[in-house]
Protein backbone atom coordinates (compact mmCIF):
# COMPACT_ATOMS: atom_id res chain seq x y z
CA UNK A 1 -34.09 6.11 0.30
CA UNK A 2 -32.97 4.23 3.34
CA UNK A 3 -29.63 5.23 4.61
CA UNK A 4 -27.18 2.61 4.96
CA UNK A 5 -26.16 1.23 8.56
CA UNK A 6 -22.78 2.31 9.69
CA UNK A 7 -22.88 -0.55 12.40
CA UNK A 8 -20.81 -2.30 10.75
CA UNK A 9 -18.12 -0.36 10.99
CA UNK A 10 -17.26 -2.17 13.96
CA UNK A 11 -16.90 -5.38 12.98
CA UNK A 12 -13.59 -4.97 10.71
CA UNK A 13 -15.56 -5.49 7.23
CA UNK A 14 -16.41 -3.85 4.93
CA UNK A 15 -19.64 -2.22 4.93
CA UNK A 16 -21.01 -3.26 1.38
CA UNK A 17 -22.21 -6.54 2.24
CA UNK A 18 -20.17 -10.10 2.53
CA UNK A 19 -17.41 -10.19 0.92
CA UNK A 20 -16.08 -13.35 3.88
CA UNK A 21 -15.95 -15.82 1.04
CA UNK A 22 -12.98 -18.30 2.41
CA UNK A 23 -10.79 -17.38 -1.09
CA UNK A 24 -11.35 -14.98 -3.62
CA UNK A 25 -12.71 -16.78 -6.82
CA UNK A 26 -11.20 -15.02 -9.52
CA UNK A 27 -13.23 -13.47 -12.89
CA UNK A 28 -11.14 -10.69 -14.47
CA UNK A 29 -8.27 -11.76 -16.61
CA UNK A 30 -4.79 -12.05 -15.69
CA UNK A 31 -2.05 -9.59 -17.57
CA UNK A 32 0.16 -11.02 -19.76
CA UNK A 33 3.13 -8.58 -20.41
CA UNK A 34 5.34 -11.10 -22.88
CA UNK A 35 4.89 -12.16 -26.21
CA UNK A 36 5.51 -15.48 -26.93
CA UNK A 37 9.03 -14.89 -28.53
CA UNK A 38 10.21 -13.39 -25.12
CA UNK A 39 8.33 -16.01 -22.73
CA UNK A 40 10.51 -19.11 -24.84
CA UNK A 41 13.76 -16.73 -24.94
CA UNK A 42 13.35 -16.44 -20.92
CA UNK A 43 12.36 -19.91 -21.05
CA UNK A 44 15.91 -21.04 -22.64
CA UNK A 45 17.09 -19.60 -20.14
CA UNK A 46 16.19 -21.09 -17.17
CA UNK A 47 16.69 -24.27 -18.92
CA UNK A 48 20.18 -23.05 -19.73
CA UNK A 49 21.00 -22.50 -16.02
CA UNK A 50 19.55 -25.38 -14.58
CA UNK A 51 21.65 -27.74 -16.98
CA UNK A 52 24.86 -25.51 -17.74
CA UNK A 53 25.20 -23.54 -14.15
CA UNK A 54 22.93 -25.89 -11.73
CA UNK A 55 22.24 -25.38 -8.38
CA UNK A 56 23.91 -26.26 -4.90
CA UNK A 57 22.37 -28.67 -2.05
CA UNK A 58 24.80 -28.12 0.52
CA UNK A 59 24.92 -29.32 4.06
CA UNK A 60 22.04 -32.38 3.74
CA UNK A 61 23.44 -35.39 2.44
CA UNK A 62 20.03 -37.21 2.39
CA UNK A 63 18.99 -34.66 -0.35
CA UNK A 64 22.17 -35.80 -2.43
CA UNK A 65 21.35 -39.11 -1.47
CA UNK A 66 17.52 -38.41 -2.84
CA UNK A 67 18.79 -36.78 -5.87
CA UNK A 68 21.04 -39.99 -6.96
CA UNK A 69 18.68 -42.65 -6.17
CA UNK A 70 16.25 -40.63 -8.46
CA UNK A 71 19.26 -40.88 -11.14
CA UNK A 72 20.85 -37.52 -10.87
CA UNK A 73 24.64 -37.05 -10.86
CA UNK A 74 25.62 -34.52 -8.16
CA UNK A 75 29.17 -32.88 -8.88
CA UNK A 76 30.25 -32.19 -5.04
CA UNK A 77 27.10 -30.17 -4.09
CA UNK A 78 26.23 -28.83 -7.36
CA UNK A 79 23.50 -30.37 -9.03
CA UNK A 80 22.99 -30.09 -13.12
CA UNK A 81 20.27 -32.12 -14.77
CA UNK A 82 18.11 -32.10 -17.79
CA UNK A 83 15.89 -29.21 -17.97
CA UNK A 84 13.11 -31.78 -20.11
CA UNK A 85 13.84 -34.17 -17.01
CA UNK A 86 13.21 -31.30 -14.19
CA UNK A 87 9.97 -30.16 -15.67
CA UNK A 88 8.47 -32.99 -16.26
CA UNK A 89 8.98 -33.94 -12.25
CA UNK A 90 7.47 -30.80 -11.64
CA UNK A 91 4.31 -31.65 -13.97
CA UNK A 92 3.50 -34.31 -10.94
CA UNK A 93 2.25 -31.32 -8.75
CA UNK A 94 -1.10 -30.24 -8.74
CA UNK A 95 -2.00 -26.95 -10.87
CA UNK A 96 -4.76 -26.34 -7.70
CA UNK A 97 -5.54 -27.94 -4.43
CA UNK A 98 -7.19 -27.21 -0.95
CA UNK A 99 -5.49 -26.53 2.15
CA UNK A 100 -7.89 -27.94 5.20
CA UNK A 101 -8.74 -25.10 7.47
CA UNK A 102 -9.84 -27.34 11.12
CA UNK A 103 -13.34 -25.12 10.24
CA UNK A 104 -14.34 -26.50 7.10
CA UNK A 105 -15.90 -23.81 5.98
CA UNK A 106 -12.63 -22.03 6.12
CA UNK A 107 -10.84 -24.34 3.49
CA UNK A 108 -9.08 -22.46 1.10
CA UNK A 109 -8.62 -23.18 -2.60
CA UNK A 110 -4.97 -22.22 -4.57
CA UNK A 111 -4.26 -22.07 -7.65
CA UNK A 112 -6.67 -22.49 -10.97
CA UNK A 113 -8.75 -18.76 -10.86
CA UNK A 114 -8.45 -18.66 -6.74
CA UNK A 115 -6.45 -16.10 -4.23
CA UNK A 116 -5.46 -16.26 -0.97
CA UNK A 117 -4.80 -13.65 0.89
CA UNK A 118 -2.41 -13.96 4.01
CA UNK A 119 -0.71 -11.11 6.55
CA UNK A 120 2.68 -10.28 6.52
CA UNK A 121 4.98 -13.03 7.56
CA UNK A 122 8.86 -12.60 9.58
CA UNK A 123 8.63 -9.39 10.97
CA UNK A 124 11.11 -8.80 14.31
CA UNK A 125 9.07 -5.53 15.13
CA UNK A 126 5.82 -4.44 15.82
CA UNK A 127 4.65 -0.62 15.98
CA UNK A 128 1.12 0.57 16.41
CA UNK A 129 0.10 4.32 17.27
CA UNK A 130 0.12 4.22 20.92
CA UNK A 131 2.76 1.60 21.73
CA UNK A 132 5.20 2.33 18.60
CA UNK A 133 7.87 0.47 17.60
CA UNK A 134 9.11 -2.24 19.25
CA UNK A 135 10.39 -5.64 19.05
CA UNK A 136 7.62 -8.14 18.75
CA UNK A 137 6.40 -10.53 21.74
CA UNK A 138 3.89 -13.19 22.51
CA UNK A 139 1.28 -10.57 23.20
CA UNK A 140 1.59 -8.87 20.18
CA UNK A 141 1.70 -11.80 18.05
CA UNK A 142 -1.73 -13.10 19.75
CA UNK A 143 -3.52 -9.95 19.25
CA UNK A 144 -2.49 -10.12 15.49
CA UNK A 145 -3.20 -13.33 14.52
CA UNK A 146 -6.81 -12.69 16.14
CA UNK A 147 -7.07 -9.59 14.05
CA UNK A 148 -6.38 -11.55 10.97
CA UNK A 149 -8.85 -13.87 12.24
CA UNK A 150 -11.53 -11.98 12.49
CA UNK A 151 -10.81 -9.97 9.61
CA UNK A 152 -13.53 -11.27 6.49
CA UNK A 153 -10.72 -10.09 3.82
CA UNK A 154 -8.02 -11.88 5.23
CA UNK A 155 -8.56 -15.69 4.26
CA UNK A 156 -4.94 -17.51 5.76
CA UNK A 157 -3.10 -16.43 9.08
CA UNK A 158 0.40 -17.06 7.64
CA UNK A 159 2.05 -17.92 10.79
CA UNK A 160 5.25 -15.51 11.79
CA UNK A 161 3.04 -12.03 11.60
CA UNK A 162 5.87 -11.08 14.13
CA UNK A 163 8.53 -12.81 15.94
CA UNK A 164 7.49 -13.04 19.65
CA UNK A 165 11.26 -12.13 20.88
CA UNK A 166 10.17 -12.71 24.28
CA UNK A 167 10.27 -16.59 24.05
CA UNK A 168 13.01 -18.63 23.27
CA UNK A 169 14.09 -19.41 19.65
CA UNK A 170 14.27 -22.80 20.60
CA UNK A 171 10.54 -23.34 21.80
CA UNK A 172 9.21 -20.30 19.93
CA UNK A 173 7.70 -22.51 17.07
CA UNK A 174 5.34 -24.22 19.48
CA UNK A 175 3.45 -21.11 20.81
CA UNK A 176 2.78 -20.01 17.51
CA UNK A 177 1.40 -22.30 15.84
CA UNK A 178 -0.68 -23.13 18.86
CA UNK A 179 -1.86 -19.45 19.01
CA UNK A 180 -2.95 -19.99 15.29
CA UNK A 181 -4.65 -23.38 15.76
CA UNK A 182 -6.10 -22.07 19.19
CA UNK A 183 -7.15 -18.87 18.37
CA UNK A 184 -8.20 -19.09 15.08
CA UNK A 185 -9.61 -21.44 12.75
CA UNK A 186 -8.76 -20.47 9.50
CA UNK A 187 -5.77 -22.25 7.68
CA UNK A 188 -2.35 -21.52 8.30
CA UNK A 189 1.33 -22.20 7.87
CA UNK A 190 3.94 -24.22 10.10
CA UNK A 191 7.34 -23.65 11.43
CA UNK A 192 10.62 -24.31 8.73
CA UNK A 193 13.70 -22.88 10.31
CA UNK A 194 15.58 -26.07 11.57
CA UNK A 195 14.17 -29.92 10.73
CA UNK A 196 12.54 -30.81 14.15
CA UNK A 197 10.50 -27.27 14.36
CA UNK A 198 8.99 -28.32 10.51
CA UNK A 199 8.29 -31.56 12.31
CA UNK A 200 6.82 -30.04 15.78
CA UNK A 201 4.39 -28.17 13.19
CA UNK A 202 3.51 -31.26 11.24
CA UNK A 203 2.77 -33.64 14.09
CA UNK A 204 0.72 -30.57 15.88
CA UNK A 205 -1.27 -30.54 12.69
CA UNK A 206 -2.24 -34.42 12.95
CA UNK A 207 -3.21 -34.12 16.40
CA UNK A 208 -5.49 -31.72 15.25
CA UNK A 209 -6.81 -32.38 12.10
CA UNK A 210 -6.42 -36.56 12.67
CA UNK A 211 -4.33 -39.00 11.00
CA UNK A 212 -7.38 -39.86 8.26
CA UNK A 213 -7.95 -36.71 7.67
CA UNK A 214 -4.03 -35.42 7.24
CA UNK A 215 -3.63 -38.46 5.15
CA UNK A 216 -6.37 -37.33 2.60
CA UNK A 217 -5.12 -33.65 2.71
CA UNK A 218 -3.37 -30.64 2.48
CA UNK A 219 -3.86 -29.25 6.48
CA UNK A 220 -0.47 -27.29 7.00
CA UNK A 221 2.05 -25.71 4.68
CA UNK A 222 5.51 -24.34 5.34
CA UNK A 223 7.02 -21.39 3.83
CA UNK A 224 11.14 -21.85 2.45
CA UNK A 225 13.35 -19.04 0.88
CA UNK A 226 16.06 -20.42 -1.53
CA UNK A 227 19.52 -19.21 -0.70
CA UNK A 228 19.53 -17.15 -3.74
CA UNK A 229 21.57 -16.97 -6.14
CA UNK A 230 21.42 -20.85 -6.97
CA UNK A 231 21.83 -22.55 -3.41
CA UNK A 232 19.37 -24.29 -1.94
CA UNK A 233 20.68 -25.11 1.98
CA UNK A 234 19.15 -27.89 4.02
CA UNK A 235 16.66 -25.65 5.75
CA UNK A 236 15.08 -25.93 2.56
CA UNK A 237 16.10 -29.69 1.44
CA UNK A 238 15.17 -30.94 5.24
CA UNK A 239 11.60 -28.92 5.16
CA UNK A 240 10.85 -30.08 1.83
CA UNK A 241 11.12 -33.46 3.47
CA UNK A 242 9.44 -33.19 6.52
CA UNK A 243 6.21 -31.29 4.68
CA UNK A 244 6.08 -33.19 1.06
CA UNK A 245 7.19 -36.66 2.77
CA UNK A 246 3.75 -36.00 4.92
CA UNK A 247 2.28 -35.22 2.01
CA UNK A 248 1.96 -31.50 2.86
CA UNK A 249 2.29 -28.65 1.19
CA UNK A 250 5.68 -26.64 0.15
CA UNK A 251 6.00 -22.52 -0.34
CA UNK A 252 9.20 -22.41 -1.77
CA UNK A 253 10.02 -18.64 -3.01
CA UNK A 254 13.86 -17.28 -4.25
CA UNK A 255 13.89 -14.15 -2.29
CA UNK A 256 16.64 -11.98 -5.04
CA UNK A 257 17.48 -8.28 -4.27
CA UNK A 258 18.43 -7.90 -8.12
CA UNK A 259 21.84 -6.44 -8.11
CA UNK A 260 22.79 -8.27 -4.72
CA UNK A 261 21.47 -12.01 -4.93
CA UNK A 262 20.50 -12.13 -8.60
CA UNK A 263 21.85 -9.50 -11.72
CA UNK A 264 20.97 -6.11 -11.85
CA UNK A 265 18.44 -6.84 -14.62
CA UNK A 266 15.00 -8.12 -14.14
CA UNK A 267 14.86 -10.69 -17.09
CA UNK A 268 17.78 -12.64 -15.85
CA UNK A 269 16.80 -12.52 -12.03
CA UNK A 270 13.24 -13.90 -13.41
CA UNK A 271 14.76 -16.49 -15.21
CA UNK A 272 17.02 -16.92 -11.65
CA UNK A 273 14.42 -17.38 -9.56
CA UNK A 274 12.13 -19.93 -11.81
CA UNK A 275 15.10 -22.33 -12.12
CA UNK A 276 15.31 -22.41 -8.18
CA UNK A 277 12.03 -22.97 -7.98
CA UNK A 278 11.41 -25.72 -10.43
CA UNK A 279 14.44 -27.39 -9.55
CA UNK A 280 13.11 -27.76 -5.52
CA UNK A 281 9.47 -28.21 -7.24
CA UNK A 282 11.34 -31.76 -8.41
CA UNK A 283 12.93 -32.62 -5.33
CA UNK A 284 9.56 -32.04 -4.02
CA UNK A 285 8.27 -34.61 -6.17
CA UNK A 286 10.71 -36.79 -6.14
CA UNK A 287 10.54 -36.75 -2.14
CA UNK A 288 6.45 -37.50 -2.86
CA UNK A 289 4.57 -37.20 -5.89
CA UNK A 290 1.91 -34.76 -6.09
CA UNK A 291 2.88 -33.03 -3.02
CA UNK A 292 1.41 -29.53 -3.83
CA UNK A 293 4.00 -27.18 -4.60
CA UNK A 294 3.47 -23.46 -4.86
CA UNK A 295 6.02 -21.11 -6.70
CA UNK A 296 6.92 -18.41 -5.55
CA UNK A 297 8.57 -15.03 -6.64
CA UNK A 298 10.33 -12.59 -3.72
CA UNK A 299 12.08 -9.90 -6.82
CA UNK A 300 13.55 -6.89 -4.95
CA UNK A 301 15.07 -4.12 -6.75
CA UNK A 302 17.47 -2.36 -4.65
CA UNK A 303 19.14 1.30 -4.16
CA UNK A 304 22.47 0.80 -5.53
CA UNK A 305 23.81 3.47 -3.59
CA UNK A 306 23.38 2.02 0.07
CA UNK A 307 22.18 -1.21 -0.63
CA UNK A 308 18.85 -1.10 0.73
CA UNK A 309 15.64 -2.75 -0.66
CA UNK A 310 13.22 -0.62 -2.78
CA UNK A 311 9.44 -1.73 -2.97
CA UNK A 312 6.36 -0.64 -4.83
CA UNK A 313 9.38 0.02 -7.91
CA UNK A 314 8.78 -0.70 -12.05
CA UNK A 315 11.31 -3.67 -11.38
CA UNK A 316 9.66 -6.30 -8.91
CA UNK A 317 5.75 -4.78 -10.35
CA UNK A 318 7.30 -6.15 -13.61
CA UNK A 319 8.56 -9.11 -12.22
CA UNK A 320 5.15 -9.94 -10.65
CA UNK A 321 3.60 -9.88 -14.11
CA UNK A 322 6.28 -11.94 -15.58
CA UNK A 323 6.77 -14.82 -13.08
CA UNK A 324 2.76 -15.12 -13.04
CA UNK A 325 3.06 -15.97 -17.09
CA UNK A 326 5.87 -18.56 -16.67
CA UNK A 327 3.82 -20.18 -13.76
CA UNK A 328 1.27 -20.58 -15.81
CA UNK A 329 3.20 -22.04 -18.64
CA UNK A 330 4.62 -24.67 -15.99
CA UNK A 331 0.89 -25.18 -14.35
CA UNK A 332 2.20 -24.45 -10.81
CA UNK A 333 0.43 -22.29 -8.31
CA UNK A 334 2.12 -18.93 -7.83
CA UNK A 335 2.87 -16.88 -4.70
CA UNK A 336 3.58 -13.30 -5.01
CA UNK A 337 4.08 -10.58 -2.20
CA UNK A 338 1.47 -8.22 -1.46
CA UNK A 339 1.25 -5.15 0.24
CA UNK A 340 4.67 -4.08 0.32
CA UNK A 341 6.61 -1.19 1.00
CA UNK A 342 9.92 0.55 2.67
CA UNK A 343 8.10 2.96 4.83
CA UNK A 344 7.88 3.33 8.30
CA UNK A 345 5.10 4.31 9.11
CA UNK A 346 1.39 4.15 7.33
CA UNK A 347 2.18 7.50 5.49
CA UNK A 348 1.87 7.90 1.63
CA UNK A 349 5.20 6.47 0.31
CA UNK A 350 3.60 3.29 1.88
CA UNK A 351 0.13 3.86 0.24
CA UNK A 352 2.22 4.65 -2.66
CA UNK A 353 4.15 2.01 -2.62
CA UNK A 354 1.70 -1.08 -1.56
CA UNK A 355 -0.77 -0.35 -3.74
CA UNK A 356 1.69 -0.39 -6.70
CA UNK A 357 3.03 -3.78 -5.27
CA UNK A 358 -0.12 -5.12 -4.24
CA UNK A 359 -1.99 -4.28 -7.95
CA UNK A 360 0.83 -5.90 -9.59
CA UNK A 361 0.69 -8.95 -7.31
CA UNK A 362 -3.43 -9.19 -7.65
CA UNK A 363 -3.46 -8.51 -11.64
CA UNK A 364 -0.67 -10.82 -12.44
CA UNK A 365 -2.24 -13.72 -11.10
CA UNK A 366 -0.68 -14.95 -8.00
CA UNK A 367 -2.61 -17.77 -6.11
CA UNK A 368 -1.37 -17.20 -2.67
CA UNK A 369 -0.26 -13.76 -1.26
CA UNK A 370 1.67 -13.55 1.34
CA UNK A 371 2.23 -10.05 3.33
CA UNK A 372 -0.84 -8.96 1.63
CA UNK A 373 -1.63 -6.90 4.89
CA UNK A 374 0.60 -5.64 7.48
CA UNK A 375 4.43 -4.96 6.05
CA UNK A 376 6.38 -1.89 7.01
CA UNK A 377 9.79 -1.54 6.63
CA UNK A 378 10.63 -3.44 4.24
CA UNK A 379 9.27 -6.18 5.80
CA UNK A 380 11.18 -5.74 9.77
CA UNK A 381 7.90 -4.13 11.29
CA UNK A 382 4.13 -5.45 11.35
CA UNK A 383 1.96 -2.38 12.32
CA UNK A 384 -1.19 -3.06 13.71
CA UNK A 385 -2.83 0.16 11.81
CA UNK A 386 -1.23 -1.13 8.62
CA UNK A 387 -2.55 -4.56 9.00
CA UNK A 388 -6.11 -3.35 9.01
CA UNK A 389 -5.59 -0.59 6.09
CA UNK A 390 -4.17 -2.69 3.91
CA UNK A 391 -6.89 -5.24 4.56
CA UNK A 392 -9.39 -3.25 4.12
CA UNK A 393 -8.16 -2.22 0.66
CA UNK A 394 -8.10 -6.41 0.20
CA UNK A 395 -11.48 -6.27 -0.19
CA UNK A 396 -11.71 -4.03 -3.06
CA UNK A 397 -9.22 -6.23 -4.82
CA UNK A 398 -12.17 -8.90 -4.09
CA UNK A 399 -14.43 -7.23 -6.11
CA UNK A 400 -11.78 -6.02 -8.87
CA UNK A 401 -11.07 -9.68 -9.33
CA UNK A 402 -14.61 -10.96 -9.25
CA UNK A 403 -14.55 -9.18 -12.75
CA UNK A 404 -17.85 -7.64 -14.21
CA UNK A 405 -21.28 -8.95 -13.36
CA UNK A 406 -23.26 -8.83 -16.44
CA UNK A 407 -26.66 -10.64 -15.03
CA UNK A 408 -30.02 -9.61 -15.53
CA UNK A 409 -30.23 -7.78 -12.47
CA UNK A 410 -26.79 -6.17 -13.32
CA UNK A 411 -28.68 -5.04 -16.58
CA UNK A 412 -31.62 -3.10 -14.49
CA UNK A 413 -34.09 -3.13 -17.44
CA UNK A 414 -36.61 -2.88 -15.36
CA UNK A 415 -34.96 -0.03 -13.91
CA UNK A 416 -35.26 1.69 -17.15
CA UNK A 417 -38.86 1.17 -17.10
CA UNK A 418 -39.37 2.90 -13.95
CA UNK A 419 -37.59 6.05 -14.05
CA UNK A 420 -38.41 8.67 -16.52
CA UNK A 421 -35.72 10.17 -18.85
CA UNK A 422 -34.08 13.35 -16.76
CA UNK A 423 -35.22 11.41 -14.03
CA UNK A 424 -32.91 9.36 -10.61
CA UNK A 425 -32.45 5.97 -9.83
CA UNK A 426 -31.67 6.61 -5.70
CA UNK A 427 -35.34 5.56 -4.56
CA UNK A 428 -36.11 3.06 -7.52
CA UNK A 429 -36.69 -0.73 -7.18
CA UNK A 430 -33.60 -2.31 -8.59
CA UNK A 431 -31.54 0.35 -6.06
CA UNK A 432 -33.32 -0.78 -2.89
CA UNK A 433 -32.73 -4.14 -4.03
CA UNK A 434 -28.91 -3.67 -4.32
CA UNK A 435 -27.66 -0.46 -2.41
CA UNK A 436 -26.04 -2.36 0.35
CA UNK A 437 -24.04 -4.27 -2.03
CA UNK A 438 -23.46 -2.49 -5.29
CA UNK A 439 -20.56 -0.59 -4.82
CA UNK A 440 -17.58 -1.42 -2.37
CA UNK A 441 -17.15 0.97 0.07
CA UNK A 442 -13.53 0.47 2.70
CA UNK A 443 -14.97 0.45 6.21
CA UNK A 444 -11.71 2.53 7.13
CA UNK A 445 -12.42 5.47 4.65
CA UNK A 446 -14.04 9.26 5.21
CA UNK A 447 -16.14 10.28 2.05
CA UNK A 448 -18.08 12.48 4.26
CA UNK A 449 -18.58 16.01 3.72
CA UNK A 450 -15.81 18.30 5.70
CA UNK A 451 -18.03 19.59 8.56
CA UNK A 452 -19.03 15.68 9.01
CA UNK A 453 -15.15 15.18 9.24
CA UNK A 454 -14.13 17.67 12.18
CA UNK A 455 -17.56 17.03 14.09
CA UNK A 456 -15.74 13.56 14.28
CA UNK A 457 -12.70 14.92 15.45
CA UNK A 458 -10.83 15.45 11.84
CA UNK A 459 -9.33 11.79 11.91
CA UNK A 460 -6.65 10.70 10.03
CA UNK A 461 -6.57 6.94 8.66
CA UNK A 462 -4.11 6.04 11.12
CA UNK A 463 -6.59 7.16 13.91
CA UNK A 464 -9.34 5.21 12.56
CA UNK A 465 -7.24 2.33 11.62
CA UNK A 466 -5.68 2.23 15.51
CA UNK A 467 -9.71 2.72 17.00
CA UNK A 468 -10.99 -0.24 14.76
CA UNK A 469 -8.37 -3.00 15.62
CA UNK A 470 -8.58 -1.93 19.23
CA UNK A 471 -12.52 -2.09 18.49
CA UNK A 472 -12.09 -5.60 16.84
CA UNK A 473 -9.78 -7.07 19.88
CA UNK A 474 -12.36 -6.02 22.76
CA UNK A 475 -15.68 -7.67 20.21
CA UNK A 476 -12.92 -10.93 19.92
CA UNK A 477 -15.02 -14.31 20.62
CA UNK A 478 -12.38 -17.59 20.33
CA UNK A 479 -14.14 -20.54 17.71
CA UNK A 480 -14.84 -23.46 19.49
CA UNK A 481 -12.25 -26.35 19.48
CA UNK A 482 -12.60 -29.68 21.13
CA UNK A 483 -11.35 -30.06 24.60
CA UNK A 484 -9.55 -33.33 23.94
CA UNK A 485 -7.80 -31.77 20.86
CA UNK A 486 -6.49 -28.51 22.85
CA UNK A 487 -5.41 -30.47 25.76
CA UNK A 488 -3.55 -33.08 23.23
CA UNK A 489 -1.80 -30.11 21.82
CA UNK A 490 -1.01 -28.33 24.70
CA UNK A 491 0.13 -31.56 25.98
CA UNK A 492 2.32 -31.72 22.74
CA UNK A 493 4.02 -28.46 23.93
CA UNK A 494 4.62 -29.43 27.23
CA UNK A 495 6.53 -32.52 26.72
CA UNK A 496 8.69 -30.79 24.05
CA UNK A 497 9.51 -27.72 25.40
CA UNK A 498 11.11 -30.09 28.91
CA UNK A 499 12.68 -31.87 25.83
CA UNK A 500 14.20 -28.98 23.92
CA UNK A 501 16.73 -26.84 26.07
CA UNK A 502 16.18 -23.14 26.15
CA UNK A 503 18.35 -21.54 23.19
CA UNK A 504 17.78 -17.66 22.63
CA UNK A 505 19.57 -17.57 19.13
């Protein structure tokens, strides 16, 4: 039997044929953990906070202003409405849409039986083996959002992989989502922190993708965190705006530590986070009609003995699998975290840890995954080596999700007519046919025999992580882009960044 090629070991894929497909189109059924008795109790009461407690707008009176003309009644900054009314707004967005990568062969597809998988997003850090920690800076955010480029199991860029602390605040927003629509050309998301920077990102995104084109489509997205508990703050009123007015796409996720930001209990900070969401999920739609909206869920549990964030717990796994049932119930894309964890460094609480948080997120259903690759930390630190280990595992959740192929080939009857009983199948027809792609097998891990191992130089997965994205970075080729378009862009930049004063906080 042939052996199989380990040339493609270099390449940052997997070596058990292409798995690149732009999203992953999903087969194998979602988990439902509730029965319908405790789906409609939770149900009540998210209805029973949205109409009884409600939910603050502070600090942007043109969302009060939005809120009234659409017939709401806003009691200072506190907003209750009908739960019947605030669903049925939220029916207007689309259950599944495409977000236009500017290589159409790129586009991704969310919601309906489709993940996404996107890198870790926010970080202030950066540590990789040889560097180690450190705060992030325009060079390390390049390098990653190439690596997530080039990566085949890694379909979105995100856009903050880390915070390049080297530039100022003020200007920051411009050089990264350049980098991302220079350097790459797979979708990605736009700046959201203050009204103008959400802007900057969605007039960058016309210039590339055109007017006629932006008009017809989803091309950029921004990514909001509620306020939790119950307050949504005019970073999140104000992007809303500038994205769904455009006709863009909104990420809108309560991020609740439970015990901090929501109740210690997971059913009520569930039922916390869902009436945030679907409450902004109207504004969107009151702010434009079938924007597309995607819901997300950001459940922390916490140690209540110093306060930090735990990750990879029962809790938020639970929560995952909840929050994806009640999305579906509403018919709103959902976006779970992914690969998450409170380590430091790629040891085994993080393996521990991300895979429990990453199954959960994959099995329950969510549509778009953020931090699927990359988080340390709890989310303060992207580490290079982490990035392209939890990638790699990415595409194994590929072929989980593509569920079980029961073809004719899969079958291998004829297989059964060419090997005798007590007999092997490693030289017969239907394996030559499929070796290279019948089982997955992670580019990154060593099932070789021991002496194969130290003849190697008895790696560790952090080695081999740190030589393949160096390996990746120095094979790097930039996609094409039209001149006119990058010098329009850059052009952009220019003229706001001698508009903008420097600000460093």
């Amino acid at each position: 039997m042939a052996r199989r090629s380990k040339t493609r070991r270099d390449s940052g894929g997997s070596r058990s044929g292409p798995l690149a497909s732009p999203h992953v189109a999903r087969r194998l059924p979602v988990f439902d953990v509730m029965d319908e008795q405790t789906i409609v109790r939770l149900e009540q009461q998210v209805d029973w906070l949205i109409e009884e407690v409600g939910i603050e707008f502070r600090d942007d009176p043109e969302a009060h202003r939005i809120w009234e003309r659409a017939g709401a009644k806003m009691e200072g900054n506190r907003l209750r409405a009908d739960a019947a009314w605030i669903r049925e707004l939220c029916r207007q967005a689309p259950s599944e849409f495409t977000q236009v990568a500017r290589n159409p062969a790129r586009n991704v597809r969310i919601g309906g039986a489709n993940q996404v998988f996107a890198p870790i997003y926010g970080a202030p850090f950066v540590r990789d083996l040889k560097g180690g920690r450190r705060y992030g800076d325009m060079e390390s955010f390049e390098k990653l959002v190439k690596l997530a480029y080039l990566h085949p199991n890694l379909h979105h860029t995100g856009l903050v992989i880390c915070e390049p602390c080297d530039v100022p605040v003020s200007h920051r927003h411009l050089d990264m989502v350049y980098t991302h629509m220079r350097w790459s050309d797979k979708p990605h998301l736009g700046a959201i922190t203050e009204k103008s920077r959400a802007q900057d990102s969605v007039d960058m995104a016309e210039i590339l993708h055109g007017r006629e084109v932006m008009d017809q489509n989803c091309v950029i997205m921004g990514n909001v965190n509620t306020n939790s508990p119950l307050l949504v703050d005019k970073v999140v009123s104000e992007a809303i705006q500038v994205y769904c007015g455009r006709g863009q796409g909104i990420v809108l996720v309560p991020f609740i530590l439970s015990g901090a930001m929501g109740p210690v209990s997971t059913a009520a900070s569930v039922t916390q986070a869902m009436a945030e969401a679907l409450v902004c999920c109207a504004f969107a739609q009151i702010v434009k009609p079938g924007a597309p909206f995607v819901l997300g869920n950001f459940l922390s549990s916490m140690s209540l003995k110093s306060g930090a964030p735990t990750f990879g717990m029962p809790e938020p796994v639970l929560s995952n699998y909840a929050i994806g049932q009640m999305a579906r119930r509403v018919g709103l894309p959902l976006r779970c975290g992914g690969s998450l964890t409170a380590s430091k460094i790629e040891d085994a609480q993080a393996a521990y840890e991300s895979a429990d948080s990453m199954q959960s997120t994959a099995v329950a259903g969510a549509h778009f995954v953020l931090h699927a690759a990359g988080w340390l930390e709890g989310g303060l630190c992207t580490g290079f080596e982490k990035l392209v280990m939890d990638a790699d595992r990415l595409g194994a959740y590929q072929k989980l999700l593509g569920g079980l192929d029961a073809s004719d080939e899969a079958l291998a009857r004829d297989a059964y007519a060419e090997v005798e009983p007590a007999g092997h199948f490693l030289g017969c027809g239907h394996t030559m046919r499929n070796y290279q792609t019948a089982f997955y097998e992670p580019a990154l891990s060593d099932s070789e025999n021991v002496e194969s191992w130290e003849e190697a130089g008895e790696k560790d997965m952090r080695q081999r992580a740190y030589e393949r994205w160096t390996a990746m970075l120095e094979g790097y080729e930039a996609p094409p882009i039209d001149e006119a378009v990058d010098e329009a862009l850059r052009d952009y930049i220019a003229r706001r960044k001698r508009e903008i004063p420097e600000a460093w906080y």
